[in-house]
C-alpha atoms as a PDB file:
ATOM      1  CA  UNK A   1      41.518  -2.831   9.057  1.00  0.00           C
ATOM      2  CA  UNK A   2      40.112  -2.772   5.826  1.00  0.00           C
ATOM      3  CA  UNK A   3      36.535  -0.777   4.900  1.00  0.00           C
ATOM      4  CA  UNK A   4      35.669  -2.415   8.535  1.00  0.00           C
ATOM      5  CA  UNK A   5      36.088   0.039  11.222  1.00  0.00           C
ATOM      6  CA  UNK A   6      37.223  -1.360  14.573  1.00  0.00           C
ATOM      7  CA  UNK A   7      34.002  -0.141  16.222  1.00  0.00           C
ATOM      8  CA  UNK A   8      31.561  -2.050  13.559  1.00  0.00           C
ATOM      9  CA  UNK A   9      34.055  -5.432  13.560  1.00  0.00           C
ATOM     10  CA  UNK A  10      33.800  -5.232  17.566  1.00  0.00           C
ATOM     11  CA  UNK A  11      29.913  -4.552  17.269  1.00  0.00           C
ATOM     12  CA  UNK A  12      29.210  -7.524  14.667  1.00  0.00           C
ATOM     13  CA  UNK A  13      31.593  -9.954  16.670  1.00  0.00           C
ATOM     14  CA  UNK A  14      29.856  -9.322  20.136  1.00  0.00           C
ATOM     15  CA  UNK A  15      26.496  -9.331  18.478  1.00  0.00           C
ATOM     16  CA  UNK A  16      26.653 -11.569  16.006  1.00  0.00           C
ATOM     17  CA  UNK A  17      24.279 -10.882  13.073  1.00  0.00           C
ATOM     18  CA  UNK A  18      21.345 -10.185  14.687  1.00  0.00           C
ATOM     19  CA  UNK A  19      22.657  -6.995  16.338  1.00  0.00           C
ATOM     20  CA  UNK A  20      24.186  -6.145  12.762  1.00  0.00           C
ATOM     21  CA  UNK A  21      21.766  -6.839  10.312  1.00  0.00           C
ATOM     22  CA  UNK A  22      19.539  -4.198   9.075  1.00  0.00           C
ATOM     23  CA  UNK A  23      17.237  -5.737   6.047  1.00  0.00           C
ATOM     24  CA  UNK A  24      14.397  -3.213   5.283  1.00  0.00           C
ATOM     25  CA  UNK A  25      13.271   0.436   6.022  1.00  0.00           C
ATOM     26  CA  UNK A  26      11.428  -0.501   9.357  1.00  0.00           C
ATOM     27  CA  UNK A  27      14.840  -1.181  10.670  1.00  0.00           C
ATOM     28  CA  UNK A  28      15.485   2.356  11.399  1.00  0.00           C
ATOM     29  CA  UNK A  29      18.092   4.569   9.918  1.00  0.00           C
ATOM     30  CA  UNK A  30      20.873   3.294   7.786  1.00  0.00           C
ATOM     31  CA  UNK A  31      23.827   5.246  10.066  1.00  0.00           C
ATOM     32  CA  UNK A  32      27.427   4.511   9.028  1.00  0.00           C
ATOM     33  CA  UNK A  33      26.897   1.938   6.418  1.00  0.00           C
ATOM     34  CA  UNK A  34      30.273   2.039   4.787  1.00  0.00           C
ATOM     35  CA  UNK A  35      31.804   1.222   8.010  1.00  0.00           C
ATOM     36  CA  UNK A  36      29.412  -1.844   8.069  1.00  0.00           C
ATOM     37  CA  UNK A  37      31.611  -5.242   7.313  1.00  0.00           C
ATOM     38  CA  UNK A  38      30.912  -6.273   4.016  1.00  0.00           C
ATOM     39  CA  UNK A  39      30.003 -10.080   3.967  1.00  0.00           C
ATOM     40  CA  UNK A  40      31.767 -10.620   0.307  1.00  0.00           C
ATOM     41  CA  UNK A  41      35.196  -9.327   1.794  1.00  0.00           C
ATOM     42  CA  UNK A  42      35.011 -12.202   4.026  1.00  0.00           C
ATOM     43  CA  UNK A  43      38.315 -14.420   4.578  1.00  0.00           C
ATOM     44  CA  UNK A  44      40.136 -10.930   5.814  1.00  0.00           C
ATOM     45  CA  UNK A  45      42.227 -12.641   7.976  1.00  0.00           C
ATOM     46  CA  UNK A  46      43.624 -14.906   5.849  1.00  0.00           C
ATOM     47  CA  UNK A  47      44.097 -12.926   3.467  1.00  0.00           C
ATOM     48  CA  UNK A  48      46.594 -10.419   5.016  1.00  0.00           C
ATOM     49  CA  UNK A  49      49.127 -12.888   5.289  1.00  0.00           C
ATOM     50  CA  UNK A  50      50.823 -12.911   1.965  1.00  0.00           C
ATOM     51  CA  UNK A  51      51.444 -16.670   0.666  1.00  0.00           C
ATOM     52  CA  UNK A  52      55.232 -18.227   0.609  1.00  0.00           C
ATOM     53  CA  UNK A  53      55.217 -21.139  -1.966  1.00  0.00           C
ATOM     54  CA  UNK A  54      58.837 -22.058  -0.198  1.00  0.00           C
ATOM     55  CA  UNK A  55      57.727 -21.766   3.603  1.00  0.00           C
ATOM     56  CA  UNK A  56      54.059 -23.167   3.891  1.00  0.00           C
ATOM     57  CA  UNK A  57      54.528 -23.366   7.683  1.00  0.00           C
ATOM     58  CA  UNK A  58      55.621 -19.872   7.835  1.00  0.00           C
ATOM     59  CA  UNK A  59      52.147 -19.109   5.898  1.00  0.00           C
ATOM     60  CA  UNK A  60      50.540 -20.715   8.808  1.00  0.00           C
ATOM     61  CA  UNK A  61      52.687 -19.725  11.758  1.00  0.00           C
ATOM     62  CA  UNK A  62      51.556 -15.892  10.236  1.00  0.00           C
ATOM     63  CA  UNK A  63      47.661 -16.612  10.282  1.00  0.00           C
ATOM     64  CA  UNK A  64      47.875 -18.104  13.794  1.00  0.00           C
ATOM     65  CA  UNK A  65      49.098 -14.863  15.070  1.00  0.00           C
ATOM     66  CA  UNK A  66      46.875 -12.964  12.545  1.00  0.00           C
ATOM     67  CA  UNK A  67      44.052 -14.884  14.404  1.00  0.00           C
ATOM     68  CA  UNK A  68      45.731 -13.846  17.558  1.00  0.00           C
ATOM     69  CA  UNK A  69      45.414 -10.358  16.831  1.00  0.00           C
ATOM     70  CA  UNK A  70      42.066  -9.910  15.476  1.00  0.00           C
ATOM     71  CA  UNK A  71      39.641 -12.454  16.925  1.00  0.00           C
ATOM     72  CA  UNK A  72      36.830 -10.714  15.918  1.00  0.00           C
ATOM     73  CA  UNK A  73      37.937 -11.126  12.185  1.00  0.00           C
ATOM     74  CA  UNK A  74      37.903 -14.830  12.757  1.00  0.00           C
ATOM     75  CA  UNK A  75      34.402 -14.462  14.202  1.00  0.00           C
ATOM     76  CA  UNK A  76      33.385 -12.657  12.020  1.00  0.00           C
ATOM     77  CA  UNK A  77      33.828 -14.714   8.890  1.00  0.00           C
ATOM     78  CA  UNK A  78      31.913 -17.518  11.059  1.00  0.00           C
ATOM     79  CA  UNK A  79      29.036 -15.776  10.748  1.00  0.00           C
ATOM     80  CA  UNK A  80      29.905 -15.021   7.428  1.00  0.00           C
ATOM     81  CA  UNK A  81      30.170 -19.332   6.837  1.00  0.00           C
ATOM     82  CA  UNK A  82      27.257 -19.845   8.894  1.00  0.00           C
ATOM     83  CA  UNK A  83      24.964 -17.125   7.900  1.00  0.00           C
ATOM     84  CA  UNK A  84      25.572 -16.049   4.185  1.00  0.00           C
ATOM     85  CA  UNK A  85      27.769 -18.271   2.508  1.00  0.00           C
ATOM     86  CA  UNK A  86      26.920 -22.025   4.108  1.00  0.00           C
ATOM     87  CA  UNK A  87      28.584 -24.062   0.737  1.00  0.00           C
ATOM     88  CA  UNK A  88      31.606 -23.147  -1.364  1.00  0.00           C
ATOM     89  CA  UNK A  89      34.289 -21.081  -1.229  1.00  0.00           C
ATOM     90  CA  UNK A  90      33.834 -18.342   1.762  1.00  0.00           C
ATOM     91  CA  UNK A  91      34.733 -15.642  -0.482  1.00  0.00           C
ATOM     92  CA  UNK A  92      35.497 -14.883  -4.067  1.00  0.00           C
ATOM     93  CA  UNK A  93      38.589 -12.831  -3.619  1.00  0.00           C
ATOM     94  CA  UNK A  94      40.248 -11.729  -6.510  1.00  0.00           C
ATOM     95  CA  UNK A  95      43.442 -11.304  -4.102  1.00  0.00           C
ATOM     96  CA  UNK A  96      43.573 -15.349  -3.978  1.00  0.00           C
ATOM     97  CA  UNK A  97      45.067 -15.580  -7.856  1.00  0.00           C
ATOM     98  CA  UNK A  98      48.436 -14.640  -6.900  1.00  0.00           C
ATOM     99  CA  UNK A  99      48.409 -17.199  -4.247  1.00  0.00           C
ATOM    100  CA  UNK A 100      46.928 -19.644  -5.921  1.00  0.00           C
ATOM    101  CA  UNK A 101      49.097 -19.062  -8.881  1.00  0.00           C
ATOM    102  CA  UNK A 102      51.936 -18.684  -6.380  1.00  0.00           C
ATOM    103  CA  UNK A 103      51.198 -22.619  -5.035  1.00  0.00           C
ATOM    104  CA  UNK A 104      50.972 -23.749  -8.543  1.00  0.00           C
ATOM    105  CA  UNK A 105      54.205 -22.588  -9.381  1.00  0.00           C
ATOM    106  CA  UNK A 106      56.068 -24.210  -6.236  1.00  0.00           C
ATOM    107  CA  UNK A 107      54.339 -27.883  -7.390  1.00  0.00           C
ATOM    108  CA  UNK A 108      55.641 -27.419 -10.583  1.00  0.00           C
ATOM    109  CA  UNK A 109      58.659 -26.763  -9.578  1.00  0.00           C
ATOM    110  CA  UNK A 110      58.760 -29.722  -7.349  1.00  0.00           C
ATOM    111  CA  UNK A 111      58.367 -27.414  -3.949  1.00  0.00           C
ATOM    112  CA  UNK A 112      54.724 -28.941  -2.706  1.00  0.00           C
ATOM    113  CA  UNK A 113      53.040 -31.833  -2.967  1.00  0.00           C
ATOM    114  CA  UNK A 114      50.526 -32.200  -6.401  1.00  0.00           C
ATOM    115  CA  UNK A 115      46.900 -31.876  -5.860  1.00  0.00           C
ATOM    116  CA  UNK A 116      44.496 -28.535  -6.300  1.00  0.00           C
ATOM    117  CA  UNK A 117      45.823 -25.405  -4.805  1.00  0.00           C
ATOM    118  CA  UNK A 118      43.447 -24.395  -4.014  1.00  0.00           C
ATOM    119  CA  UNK A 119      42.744 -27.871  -1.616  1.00  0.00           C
ATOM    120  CA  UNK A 120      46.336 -27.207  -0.063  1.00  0.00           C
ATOM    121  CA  UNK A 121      45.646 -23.633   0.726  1.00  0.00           C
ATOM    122  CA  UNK A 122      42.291 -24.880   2.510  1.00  0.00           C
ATOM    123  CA  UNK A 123      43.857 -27.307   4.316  1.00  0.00           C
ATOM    124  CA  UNK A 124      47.103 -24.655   5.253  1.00  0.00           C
ATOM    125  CA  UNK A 125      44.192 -22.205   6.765  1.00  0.00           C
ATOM    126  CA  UNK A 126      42.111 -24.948   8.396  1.00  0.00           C
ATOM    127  CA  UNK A 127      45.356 -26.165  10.144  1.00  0.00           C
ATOM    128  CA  UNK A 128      46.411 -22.299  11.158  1.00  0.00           C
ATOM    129  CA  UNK A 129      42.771 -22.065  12.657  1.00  0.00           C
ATOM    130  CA  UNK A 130      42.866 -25.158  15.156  1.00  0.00           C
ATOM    131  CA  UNK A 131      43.546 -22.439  17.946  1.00  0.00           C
ATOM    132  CA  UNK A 132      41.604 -19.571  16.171  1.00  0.00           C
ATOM    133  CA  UNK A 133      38.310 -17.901  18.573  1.00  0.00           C
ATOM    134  CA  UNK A 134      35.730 -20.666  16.527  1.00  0.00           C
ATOM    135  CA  UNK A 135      37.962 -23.357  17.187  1.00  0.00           C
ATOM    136  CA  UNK A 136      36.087 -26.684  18.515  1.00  0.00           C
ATOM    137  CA  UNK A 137      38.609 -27.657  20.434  1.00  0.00           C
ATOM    138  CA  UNK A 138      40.751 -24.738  21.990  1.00  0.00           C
ATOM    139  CA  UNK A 139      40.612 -20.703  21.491  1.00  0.00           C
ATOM    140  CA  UNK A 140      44.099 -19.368  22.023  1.00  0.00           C
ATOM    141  CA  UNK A 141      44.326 -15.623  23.396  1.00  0.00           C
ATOM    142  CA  UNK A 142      47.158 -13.119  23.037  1.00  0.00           C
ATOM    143  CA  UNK A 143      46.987 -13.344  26.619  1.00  0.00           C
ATOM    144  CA  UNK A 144      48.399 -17.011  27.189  1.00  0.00           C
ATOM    145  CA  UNK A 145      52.086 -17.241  28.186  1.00  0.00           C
ATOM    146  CA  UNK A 146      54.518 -17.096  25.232  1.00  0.00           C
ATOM    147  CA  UNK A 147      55.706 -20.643  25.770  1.00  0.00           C
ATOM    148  CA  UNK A 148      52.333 -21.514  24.876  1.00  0.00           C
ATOM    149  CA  UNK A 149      51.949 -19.600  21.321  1.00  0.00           C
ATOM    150  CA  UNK A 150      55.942 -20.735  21.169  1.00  0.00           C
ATOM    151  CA  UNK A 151      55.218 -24.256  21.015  1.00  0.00           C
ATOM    152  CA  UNK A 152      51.589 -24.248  18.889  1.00  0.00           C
ATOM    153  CA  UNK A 153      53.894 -22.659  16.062  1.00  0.00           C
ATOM    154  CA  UNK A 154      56.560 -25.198  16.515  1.00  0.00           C
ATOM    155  CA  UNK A 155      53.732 -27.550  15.887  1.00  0.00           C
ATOM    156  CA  UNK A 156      51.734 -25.896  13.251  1.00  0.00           C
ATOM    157  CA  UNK A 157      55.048 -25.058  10.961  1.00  0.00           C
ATOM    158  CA  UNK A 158      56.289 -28.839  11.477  1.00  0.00           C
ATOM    159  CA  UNK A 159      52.903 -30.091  10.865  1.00  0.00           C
ATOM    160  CA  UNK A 160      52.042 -27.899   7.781  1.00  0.00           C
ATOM    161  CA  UNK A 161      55.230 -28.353   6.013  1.00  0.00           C
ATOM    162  CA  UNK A 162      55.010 -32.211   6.036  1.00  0.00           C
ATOM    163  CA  UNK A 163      51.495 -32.206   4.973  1.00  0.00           C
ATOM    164  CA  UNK A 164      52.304 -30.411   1.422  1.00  0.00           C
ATOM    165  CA  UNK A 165      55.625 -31.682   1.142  1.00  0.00           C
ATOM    166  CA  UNK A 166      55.942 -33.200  -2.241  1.00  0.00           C
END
C-alpha cells in the first residue's frame, strides 16, 4: 500500500485528522512517522489503476473496485480535499503525465472526445466515485451481492464511454 502502512491508513480513516495530526513538540513523541500517510501522495487510489486511452470505461470499472477494496484510501484523500488541499488539483503527481499524455494521444488519434485531459480524466474519476465511501448519494461495500457491483459496472463502463466518446 504505498509508504502508508495498513495500520496508519486504518487509524487516519477512523479518526479522521484530528486523531492523526501531530503539529508541534507538545504533541508528544513523533512514533512511526514514515508510516504516517503523506498528504501530497494523495489521489492513491486513482492512481493504481493504470489509464487505457482505448477502454475509458474499463479505467472506471477498475477504480470502482479499487474503491471497493480500500475505502479508507478514498477517505482518506477526503480529508486530504477537505483539510489540506480545498482548491486545485488534489495532488501533483508526477505519475499523472503518462496518463495525461496517454488521453492526449487517443484524441488525436480520434479515440476520445476533444477537450483538456486533464477535464476528461476528472470527470472519468468523479463518475468511478458515485459509489465510493464519500459518496453523497450511496457507499457501495465489498459486502453487497455481486449482482449489485455487476450491474453499477455495466452502468459506469456504458456511461463513461459515451461521455468521452469523440
Amino acid at each position: 500500500m504505498s509508504a502508508w502502512s495498513p495500520r496508519a491508513v486504518a487509524e487516519w480513516s477512523s479518526r479522521g485528522y484530528k486523531g492523526g495530526r501531530r503539529t508541534g513538540p507538545a504533541d508528544g513523541p513523533r512514533r512511526n512517522c514514515r508510516n504516517t500517510p503523506n498528504p501530497a501522495r494523495g489521489g492513491e487510489a486513482a492512481s493504481r489503476v493504470v489509464a487505457r486511452r482505448r477502454n475509458p470505461g474499463g479505467w472506471a470499472v477498475g477504480m470502482y473496485d479499487e474503491n471497493l477494496r480500500h475505502p479508507e484510501l478514498v477517505r482518506l484523500m477526503t480529508w486530504l480535499r477537505l483539510e489540506r488541499r480545498p482548491v486545485g488539483r488534489l495532488s501533483d503527481r508526477p505519475d499523472d503525465g503518462p496518463k495525461l499524455a496517454a488521453i492526449a494521444q487517443a484524441q488525436a488519434a480520434g479515440h476520445l472526445r476533444a477537450g483538456d485531459p486533464a477535464d476528461l480524466m476528472g470527470l472519468v474519476i468523479a463518475i468511478a466515485c458515485a459509489w465510493s465511501p464519500v459518496s453523497s448519494f450511496y457507499a457501495a461495500t465489498a459486502d453487497e451481492p455481486a449482482a449489485d457491483h455487476d450491474r453499477r459496472r455495466t452502468l459506469l463502463h456504458d456511461c463513461v464511454a459515451r461521455a468521452v466518446a469523440p
